[in-house]
C-alpha atoms as a PDB file:
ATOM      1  CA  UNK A   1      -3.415   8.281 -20.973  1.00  0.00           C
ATOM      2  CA  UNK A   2      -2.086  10.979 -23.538  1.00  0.00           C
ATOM      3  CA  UNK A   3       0.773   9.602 -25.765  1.00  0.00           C
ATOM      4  CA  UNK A   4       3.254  11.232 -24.335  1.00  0.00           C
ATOM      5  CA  UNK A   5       2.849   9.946 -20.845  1.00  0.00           C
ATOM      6  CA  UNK A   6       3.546   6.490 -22.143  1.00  0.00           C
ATOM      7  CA  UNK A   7       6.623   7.420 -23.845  1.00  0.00           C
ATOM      8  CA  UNK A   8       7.957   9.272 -20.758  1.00  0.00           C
ATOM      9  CA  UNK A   9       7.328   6.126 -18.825  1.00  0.00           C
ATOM     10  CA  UNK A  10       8.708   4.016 -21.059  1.00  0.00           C
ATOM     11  CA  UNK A  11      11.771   5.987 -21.345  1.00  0.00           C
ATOM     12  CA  UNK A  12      12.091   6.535 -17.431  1.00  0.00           C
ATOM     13  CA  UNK A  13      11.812   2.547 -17.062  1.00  0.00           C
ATOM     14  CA  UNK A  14      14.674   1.807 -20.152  1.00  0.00           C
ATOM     15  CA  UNK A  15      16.812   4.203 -17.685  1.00  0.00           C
ATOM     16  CA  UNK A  16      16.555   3.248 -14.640  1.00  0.00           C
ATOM     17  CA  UNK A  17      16.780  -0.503 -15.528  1.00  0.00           C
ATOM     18  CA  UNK A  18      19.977   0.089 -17.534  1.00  0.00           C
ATOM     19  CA  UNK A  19      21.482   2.565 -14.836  1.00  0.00           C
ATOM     20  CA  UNK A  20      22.693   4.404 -17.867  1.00  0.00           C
ATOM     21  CA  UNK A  21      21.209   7.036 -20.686  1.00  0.00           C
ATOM     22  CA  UNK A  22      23.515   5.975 -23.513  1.00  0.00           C
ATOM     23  CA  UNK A  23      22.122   2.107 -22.688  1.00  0.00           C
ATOM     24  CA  UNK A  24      18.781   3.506 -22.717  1.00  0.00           C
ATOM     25  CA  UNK A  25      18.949   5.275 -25.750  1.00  0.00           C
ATOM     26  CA  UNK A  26      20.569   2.361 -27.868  1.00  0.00           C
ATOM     27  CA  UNK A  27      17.351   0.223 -26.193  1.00  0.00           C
ATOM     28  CA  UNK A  28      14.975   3.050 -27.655  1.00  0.00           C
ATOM     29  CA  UNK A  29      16.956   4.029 -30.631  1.00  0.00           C
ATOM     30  CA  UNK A  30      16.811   7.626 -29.530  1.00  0.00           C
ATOM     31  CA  UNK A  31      20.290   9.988 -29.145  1.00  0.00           C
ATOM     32  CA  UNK A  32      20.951  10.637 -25.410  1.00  0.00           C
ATOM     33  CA  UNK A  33      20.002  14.051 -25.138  1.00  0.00           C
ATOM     34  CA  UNK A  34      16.857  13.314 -26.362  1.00  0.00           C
ATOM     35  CA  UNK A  35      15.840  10.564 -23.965  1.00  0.00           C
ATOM     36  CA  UNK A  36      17.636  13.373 -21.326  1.00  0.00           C
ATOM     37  CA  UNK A  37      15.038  15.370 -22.364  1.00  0.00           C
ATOM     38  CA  UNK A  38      12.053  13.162 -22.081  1.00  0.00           C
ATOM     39  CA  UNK A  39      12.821  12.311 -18.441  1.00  0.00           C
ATOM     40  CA  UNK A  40      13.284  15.768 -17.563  1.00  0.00           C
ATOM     41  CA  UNK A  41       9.507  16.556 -19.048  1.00  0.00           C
ATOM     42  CA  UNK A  42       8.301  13.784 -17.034  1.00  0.00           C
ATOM     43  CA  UNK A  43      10.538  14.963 -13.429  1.00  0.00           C
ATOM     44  CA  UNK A  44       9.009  18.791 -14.366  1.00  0.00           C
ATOM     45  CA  UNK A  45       5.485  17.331 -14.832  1.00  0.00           C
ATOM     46  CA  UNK A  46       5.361  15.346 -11.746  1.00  0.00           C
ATOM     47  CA  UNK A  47       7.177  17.886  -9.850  1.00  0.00           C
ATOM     48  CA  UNK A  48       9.366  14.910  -8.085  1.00  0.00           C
ATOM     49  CA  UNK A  49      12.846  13.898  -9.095  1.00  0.00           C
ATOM     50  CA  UNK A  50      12.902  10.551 -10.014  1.00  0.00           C
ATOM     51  CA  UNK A  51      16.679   9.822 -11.182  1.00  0.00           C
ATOM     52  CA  UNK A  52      19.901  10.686  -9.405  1.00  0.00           C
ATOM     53  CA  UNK A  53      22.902  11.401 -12.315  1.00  0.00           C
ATOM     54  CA  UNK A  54      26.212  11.674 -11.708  1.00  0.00           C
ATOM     55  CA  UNK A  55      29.315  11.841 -14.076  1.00  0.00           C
ATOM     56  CA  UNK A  56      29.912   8.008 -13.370  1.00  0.00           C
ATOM     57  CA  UNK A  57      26.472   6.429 -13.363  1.00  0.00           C
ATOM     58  CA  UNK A  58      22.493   6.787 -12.624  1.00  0.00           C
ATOM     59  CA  UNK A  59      20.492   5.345  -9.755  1.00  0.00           C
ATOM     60  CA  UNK A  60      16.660   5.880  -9.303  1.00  0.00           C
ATOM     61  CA  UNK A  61      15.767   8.002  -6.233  1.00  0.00           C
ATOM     62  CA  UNK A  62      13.050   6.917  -3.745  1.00  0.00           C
ATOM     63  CA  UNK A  63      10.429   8.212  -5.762  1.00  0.00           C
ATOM     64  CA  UNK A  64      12.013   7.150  -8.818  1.00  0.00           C
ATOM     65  CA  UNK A  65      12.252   3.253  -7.112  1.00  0.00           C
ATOM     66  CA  UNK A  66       8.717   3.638  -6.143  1.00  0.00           C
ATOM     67  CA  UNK A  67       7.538   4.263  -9.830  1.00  0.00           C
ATOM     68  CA  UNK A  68       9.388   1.445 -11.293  1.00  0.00           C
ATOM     69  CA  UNK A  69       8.286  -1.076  -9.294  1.00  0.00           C
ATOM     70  CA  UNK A  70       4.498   0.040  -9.643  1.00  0.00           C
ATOM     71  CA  UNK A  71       4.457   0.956 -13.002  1.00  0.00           C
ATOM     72  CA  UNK A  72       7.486  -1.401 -14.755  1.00  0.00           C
ATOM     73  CA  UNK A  73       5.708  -4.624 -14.056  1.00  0.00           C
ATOM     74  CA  UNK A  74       2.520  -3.040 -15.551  1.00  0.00           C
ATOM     75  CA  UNK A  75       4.666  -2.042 -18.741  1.00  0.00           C
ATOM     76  CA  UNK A  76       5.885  -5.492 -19.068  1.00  0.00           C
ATOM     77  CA  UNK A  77       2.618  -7.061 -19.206  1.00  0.00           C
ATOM     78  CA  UNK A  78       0.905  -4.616 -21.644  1.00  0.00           C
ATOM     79  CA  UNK A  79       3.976  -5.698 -24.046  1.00  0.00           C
ATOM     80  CA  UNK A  80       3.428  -9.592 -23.167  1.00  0.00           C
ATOM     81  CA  UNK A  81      -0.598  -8.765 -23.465  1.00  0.00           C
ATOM     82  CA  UNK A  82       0.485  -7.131 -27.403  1.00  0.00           C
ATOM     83  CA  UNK A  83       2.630 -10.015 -28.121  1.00  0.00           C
ATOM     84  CA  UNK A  84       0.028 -12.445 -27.399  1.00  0.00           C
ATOM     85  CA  UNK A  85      -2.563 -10.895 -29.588  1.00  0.00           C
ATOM     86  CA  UNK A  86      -0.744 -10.576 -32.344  1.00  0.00           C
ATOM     87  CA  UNK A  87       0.791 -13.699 -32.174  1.00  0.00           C
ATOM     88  CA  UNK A  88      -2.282 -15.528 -34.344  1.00  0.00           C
ATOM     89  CA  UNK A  89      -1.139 -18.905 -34.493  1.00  0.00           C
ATOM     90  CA  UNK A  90       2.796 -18.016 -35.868  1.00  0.00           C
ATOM     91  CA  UNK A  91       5.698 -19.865 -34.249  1.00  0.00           C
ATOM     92  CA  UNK A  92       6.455 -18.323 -30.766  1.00  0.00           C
ATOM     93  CA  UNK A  93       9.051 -16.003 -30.430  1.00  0.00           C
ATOM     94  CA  UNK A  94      10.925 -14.082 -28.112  1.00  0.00           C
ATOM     95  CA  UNK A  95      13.128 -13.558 -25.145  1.00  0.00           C
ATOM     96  CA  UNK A  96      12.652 -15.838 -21.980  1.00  0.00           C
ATOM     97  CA  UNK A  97      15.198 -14.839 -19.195  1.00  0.00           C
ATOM     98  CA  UNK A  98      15.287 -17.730 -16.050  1.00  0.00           C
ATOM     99  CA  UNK A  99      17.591 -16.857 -13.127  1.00  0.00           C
ATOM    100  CA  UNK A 100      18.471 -20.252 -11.581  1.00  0.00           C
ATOM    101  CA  UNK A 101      21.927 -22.292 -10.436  1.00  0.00           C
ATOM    102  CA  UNK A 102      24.313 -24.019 -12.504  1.00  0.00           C
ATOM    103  CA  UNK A 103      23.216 -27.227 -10.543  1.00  0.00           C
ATOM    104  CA  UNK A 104      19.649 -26.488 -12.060  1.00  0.00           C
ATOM    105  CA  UNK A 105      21.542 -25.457 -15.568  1.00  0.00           C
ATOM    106  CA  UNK A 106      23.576 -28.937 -15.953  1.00  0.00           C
ATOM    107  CA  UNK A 107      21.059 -31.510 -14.300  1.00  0.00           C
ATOM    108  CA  UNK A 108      17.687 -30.237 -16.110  1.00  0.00           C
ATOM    109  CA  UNK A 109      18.051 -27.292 -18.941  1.00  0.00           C
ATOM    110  CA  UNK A 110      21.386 -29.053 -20.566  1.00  0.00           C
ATOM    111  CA  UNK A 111      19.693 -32.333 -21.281  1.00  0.00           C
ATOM    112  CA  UNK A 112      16.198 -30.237 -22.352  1.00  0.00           C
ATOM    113  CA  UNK A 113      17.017 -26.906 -23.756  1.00  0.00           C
ATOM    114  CA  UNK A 114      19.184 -27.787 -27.153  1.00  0.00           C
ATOM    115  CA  UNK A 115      15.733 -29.862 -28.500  1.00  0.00           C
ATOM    116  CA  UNK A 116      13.718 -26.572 -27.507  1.00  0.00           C
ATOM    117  CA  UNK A 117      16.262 -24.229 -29.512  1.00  0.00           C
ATOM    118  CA  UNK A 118      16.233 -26.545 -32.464  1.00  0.00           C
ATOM    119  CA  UNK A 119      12.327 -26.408 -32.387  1.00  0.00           C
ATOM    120  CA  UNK A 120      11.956 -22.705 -31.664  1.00  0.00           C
ATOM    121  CA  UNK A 121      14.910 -20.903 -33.349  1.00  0.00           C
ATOM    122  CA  UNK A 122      13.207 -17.842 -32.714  1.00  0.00           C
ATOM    123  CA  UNK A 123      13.298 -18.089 -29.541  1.00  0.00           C
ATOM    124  CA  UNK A 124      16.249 -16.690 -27.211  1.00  0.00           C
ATOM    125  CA  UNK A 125      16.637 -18.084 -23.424  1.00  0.00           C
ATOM    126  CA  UNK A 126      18.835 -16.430 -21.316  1.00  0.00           C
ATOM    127  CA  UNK A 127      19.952 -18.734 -18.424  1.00  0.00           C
ATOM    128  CA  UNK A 128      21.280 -16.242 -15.136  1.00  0.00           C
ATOM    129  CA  UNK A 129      22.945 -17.962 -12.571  1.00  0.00           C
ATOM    130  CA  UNK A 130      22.774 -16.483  -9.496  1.00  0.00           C
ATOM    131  CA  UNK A 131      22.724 -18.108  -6.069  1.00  0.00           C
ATOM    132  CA  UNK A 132      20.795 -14.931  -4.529  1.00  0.00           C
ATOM    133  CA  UNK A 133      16.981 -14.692  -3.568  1.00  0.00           C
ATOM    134  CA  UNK A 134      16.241 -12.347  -7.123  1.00  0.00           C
ATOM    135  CA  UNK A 135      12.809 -10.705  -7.182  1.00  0.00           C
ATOM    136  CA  UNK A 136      12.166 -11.635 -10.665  1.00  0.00           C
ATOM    137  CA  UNK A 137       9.292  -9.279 -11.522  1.00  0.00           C
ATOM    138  CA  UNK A 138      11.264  -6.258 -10.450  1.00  0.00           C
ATOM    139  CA  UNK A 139      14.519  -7.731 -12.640  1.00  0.00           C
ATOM    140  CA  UNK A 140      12.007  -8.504 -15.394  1.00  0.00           C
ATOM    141  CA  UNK A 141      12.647 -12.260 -15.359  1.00  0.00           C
ATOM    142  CA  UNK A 142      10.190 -14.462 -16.607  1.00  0.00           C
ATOM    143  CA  UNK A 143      10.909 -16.914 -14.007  1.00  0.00           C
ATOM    144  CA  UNK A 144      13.380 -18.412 -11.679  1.00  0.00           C
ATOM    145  CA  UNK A 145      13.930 -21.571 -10.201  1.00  0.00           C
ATOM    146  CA  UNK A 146      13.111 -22.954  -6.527  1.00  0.00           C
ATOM    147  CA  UNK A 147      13.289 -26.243  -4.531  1.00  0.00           C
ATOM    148  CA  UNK A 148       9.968 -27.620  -4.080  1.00  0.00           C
ATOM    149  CA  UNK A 149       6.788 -25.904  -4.258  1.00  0.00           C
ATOM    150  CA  UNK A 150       7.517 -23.348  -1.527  1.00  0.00           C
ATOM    151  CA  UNK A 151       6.754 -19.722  -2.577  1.00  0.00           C
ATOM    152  CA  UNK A 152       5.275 -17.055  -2.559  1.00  0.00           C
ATOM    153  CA  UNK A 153       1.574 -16.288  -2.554  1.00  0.00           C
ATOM    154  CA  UNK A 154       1.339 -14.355  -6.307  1.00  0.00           C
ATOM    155  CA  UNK A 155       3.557 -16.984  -7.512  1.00  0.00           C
ATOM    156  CA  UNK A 156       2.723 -20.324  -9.209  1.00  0.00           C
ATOM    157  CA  UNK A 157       5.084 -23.216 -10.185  1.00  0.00           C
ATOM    158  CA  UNK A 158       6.058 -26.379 -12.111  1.00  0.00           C
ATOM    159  CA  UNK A 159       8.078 -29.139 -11.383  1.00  0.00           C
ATOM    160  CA  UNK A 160      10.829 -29.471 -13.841  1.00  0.00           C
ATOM    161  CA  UNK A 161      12.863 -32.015 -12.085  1.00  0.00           C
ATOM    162  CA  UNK A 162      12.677 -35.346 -10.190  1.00  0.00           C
ATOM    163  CA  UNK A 163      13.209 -35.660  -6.049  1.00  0.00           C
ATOM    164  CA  UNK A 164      16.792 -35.341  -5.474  1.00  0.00           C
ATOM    165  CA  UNK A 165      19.432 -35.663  -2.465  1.00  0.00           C
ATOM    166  CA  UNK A 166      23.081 -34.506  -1.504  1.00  0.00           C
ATOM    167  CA  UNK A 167      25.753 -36.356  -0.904  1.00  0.00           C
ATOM    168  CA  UNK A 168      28.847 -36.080   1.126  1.00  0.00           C
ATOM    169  CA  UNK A 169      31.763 -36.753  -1.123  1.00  0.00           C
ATOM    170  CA  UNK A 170      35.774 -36.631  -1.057  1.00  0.00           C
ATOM    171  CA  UNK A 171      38.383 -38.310  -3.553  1.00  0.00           C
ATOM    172  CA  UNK A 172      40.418 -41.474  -2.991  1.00  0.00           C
ATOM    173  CA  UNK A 173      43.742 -39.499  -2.338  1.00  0.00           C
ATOM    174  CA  UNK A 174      41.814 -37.551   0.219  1.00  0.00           C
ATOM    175  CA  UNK A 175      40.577 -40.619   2.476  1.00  0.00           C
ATOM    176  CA  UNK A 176      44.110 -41.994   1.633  1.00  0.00           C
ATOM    177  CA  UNK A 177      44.905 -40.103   5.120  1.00  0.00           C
ATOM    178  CA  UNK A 178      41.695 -39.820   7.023  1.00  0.00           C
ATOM    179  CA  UNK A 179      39.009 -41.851   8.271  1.00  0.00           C
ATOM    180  CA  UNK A 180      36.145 -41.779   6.835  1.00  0.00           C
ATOM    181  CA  UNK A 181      33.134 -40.418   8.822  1.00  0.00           C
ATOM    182  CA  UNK A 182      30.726 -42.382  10.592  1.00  0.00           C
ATOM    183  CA  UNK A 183      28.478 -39.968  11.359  1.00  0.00           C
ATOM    184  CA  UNK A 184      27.573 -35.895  10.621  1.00  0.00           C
ATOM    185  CA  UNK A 185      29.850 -35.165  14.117  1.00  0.00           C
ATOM    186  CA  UNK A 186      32.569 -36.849  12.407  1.00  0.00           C
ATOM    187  CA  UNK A 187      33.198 -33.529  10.045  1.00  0.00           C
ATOM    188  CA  UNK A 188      34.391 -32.031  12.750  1.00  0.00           C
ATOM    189  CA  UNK A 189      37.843 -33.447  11.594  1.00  0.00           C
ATOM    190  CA  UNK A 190      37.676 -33.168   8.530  1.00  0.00           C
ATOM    191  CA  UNK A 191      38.387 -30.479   5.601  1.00  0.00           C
ATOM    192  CA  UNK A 192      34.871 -29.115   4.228  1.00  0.00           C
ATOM    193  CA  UNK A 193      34.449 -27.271   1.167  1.00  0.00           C
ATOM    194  CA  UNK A 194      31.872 -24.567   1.783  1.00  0.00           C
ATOM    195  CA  UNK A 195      29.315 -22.533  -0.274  1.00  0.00           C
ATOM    196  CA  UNK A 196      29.300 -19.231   0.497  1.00  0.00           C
ATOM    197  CA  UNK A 197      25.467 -18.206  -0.017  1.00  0.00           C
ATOM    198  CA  UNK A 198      25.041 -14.902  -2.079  1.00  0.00           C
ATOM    199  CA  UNK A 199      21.660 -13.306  -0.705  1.00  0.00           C
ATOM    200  CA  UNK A 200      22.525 -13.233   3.205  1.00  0.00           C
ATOM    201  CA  UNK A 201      25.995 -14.033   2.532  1.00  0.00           C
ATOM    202  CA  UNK A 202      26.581 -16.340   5.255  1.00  0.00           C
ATOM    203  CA  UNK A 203      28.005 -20.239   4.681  1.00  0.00           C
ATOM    204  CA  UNK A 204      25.638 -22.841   3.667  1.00  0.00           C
ATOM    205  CA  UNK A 205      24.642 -25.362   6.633  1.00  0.00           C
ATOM    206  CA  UNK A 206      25.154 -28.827   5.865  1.00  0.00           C
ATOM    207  CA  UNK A 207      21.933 -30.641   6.338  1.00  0.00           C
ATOM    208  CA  UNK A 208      21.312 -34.314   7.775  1.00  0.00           C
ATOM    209  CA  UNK A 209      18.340 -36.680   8.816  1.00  0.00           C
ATOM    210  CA  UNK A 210      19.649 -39.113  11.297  1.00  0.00           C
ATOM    211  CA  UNK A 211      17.740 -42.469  11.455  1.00  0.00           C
ATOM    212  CA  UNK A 212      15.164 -41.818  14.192  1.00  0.00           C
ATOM    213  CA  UNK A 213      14.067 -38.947  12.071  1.00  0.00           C
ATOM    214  CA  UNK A 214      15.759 -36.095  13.295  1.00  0.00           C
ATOM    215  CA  UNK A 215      16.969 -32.832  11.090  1.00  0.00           C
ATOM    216  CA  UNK A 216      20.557 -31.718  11.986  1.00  0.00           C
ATOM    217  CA  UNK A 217      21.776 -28.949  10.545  1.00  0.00           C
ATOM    218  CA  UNK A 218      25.449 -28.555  10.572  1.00  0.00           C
ATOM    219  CA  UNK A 219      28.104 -25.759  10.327  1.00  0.00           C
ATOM    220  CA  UNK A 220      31.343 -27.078   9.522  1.00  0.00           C
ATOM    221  CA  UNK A 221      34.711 -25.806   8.769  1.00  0.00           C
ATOM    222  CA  UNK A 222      36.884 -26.181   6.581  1.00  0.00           C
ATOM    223  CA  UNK A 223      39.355 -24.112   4.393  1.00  0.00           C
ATOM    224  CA  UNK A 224      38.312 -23.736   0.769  1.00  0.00           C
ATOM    225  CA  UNK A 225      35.009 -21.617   0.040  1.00  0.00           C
ATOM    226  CA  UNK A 226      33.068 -21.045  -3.424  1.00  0.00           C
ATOM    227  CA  UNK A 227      30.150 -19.160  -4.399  1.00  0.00           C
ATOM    228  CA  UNK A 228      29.068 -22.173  -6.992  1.00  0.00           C
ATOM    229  CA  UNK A 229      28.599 -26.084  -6.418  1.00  0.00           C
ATOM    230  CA  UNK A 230      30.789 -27.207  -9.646  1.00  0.00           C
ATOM    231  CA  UNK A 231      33.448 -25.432  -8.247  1.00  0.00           C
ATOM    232  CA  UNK A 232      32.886 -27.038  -5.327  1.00  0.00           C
ATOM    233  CA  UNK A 233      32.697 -30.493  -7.185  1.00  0.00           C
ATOM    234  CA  UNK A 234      36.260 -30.113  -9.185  1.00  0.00           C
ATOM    235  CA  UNK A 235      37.759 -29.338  -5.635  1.00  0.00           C
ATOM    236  CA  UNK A 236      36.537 -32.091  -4.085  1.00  0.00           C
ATOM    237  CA  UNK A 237      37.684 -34.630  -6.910  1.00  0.00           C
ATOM    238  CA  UNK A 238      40.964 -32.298  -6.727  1.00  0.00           C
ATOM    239  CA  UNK A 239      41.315 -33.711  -2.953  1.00  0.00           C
ATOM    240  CA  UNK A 240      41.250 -30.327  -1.257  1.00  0.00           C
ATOM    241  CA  UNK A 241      38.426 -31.797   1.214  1.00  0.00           C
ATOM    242  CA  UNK A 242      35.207 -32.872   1.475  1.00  0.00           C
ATOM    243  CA  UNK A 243      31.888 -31.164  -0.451  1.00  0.00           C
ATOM    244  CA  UNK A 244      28.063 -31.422   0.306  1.00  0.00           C
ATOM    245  CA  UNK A 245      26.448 -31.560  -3.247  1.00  0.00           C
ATOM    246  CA  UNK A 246      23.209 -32.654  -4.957  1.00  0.00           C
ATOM    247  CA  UNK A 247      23.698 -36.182  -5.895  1.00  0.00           C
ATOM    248  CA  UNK A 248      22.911 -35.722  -9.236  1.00  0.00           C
ATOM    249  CA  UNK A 249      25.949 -33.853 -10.317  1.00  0.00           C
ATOM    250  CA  UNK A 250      28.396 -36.481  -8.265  1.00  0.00           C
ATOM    251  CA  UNK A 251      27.034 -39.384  -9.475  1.00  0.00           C
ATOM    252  CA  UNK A 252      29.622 -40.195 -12.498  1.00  0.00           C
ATOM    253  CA  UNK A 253      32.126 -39.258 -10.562  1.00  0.00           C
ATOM    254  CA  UNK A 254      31.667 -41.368  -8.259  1.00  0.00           C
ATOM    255  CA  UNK A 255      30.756 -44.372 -10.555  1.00  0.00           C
ATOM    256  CA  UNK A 256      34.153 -43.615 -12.097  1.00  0.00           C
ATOM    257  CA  UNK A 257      35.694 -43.960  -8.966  1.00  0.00           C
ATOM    258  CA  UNK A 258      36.589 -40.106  -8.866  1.00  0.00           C
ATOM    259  CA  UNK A 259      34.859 -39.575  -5.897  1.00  0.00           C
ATOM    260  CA  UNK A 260      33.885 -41.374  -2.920  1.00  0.00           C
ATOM    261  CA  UNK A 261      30.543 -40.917  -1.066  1.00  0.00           C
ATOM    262  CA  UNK A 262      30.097 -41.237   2.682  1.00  0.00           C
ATOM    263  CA  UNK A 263      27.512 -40.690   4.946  1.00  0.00           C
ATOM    264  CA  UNK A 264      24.655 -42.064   2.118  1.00  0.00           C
ATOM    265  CA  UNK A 265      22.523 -42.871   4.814  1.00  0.00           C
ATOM    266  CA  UNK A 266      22.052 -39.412   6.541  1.00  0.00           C
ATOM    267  CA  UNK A 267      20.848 -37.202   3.680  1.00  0.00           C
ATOM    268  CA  UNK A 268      17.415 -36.887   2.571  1.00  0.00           C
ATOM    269  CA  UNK A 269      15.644 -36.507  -0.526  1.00  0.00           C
ATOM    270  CA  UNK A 270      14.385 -33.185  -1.354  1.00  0.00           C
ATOM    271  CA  UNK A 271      11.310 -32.218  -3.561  1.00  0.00           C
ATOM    272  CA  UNK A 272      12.521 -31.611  -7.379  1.00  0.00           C
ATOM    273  CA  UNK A 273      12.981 -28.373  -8.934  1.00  0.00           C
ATOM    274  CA  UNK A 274      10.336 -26.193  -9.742  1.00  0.00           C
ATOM    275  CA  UNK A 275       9.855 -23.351 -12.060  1.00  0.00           C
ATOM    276  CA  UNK A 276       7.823 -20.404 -10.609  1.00  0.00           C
ATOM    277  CA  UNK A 277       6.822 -17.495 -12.249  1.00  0.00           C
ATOM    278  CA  UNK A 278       3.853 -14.411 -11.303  1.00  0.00           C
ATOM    279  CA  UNK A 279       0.492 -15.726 -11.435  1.00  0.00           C
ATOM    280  CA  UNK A 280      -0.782 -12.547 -12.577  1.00  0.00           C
ATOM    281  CA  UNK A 281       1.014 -12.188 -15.621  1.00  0.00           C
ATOM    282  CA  UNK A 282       0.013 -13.682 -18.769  1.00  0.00           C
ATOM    283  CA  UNK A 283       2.397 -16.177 -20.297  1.00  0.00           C
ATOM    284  CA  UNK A 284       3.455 -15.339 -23.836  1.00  0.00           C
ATOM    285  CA  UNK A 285       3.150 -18.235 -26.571  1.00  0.00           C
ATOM    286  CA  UNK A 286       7.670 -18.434 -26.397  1.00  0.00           C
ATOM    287  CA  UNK A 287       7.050 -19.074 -22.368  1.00  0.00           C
ATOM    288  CA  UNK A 288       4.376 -21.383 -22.469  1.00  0.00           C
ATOM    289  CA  UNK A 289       6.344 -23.087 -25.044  1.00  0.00           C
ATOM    290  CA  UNK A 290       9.141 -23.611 -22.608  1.00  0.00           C
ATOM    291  CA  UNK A 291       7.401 -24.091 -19.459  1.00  0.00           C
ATOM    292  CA  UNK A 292       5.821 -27.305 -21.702  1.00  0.00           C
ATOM    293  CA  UNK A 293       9.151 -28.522 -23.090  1.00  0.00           C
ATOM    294  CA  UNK A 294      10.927 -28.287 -19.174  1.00  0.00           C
ATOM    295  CA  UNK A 295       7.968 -29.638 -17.200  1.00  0.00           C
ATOM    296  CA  UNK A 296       9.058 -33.125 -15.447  1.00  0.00           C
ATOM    297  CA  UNK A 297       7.351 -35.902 -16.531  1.00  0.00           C
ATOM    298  CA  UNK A 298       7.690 -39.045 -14.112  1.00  0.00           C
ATOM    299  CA  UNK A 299       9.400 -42.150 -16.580  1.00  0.00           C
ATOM    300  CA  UNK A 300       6.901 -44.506 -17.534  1.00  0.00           C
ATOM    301  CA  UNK A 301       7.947 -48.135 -15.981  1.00  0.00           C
ATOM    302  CA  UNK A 302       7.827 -50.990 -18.599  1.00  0.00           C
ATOM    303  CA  UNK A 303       6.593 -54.222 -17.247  1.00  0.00           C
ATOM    304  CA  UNK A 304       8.487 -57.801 -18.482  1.00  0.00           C
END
């Protein structure tokens, strides 16, 4: 491929990722016009129009979408493929982006990631919390986070976390007033903190395993709603109602006395968190590094 295709692919991808020319060019370290330019070569040369510009912003047309998601993911690895050649034994550097949740950023990454930065300081790890489905190869993540091993076919994972469960929880001054529920049909009467879910935007379902076995999953009401679960834990302990949250981010609270768990009995455990990422793409030395330093490893047990 002549020189000059790469740049005008390379400068079409800077733009349409960062919706914006003067982005782009500051990426590049071109001027504006220039990079203008260069993307108008490339939309004469292909005879297609591939970017839609207004005075406000810039948007990729249909053929412009097409493009970057067939050829951007093919850019990335080249530059992952050049890193890892000339890497040659140095330390491992580099940018790692993770989209995840704040429960995934407090309960596993908090208690791993300042160790990692000590022993890597040239590596950078951007943590994006997001509670949407993100398709990380076409938002150039490196990886993202899921609950068990469930994915998809081109991906592979690693379990960076242990089993884990939710737990329905509500502060003293809250049960001061109400009963205390018996059994997942109890909610009905009570206030429920709810999480609204960002990729189909409806509210999370609470889910239960009653003792025979049975899954219940429950839609309950209630009149507080957040988008993130620590929210949702600081309004529970603030006695606005009840919340459904992974155990592991109650459990001080509730050892302080802060919070109050019900309904132990009824919630599951859930496979741990796991770290997936393309299994086409070739990990660069400043991933691998981290994928090593976050895998779980299950606590040895010391015998008297």
């Amino acid at each position: 491929m002549p020189r000059d295709h790469i740049n005008e692919l390379t400068a079409f991808i800077a733009v349409a990722r960062n919706q914006s020319f003067t982005r782009a060019a500051n990426e590049l370290g071109v001027t504006p016009s220039a990079l203008s330019h260069t993307i108008s070569g490339l939309e004469q040369r292909l005879n297609l129009r591939l970017l839609s510009r207004t005075t406000r912003n810039v948007s990729t047309t249909e053929h412009g979408e097409k493009l970057l998601r067939s050829v951007g993911p093919l850019m990335d690895q080249i530059a992952e493929e050049l890193a890892s050649v000339t890497y040659h034994g140095s330390r491992p550097a580099g940018h790692i982006r993770i989209t995840c949740t704040d429960h995934t950023i407090e309960t596993v990454f908090r208690e791993k990631l300042p160790e990692f930065l000590r022993k890597y300081p040239e590596i950078k790890v951007e943590l994006s919390m997001n509670y949407a489905l993100v398709d990380i190869v076409a938002e150039r993540f490196d990886a993202g986070i899921r609950i068990g091993e469930a994915i998809q076919q081109d991906m592979v994972t690693t379990r960076i976390g242990p089993d884990w469960r939710f737990s329905v929880v509500g502060s003293p001054s809250y049960f001061a007033n109400r009963a205390v529920p018996k059994t997942p049909a109890d909610l009905a009467d009570h206030n429920c903190i709810q999480l609204r879910m960002a990729s189909a935007g409806n509210l999370m379902r609470w889910e239960f395993r009653s003792p025979d076995g049975k899954s219940i999953r429950l839609p309950v009401e209630g009149q507080a709603i957040f988008t993130t679960v620590g929210a949702m834990r600081d309004a529970a302990i603030d006695g606005i109602g009840l919340a459904f949250l992974p155990q592991d981010l109650t459990a001080i609270y509730i050892r302080q006395g802060s919070l109050v768990e019900v309904l132990r009995d009824w919630c599951p455990l859930y496979d741990g968190h796991h770290l997936y990422y393309p299994s086409r793409r070739q990990t660069s030395p400043a991933f691998s590094a981290f994928l090593e330093a976050m895998r779980y490893r299950v606590p040895s047990v010391i015998s008297d």
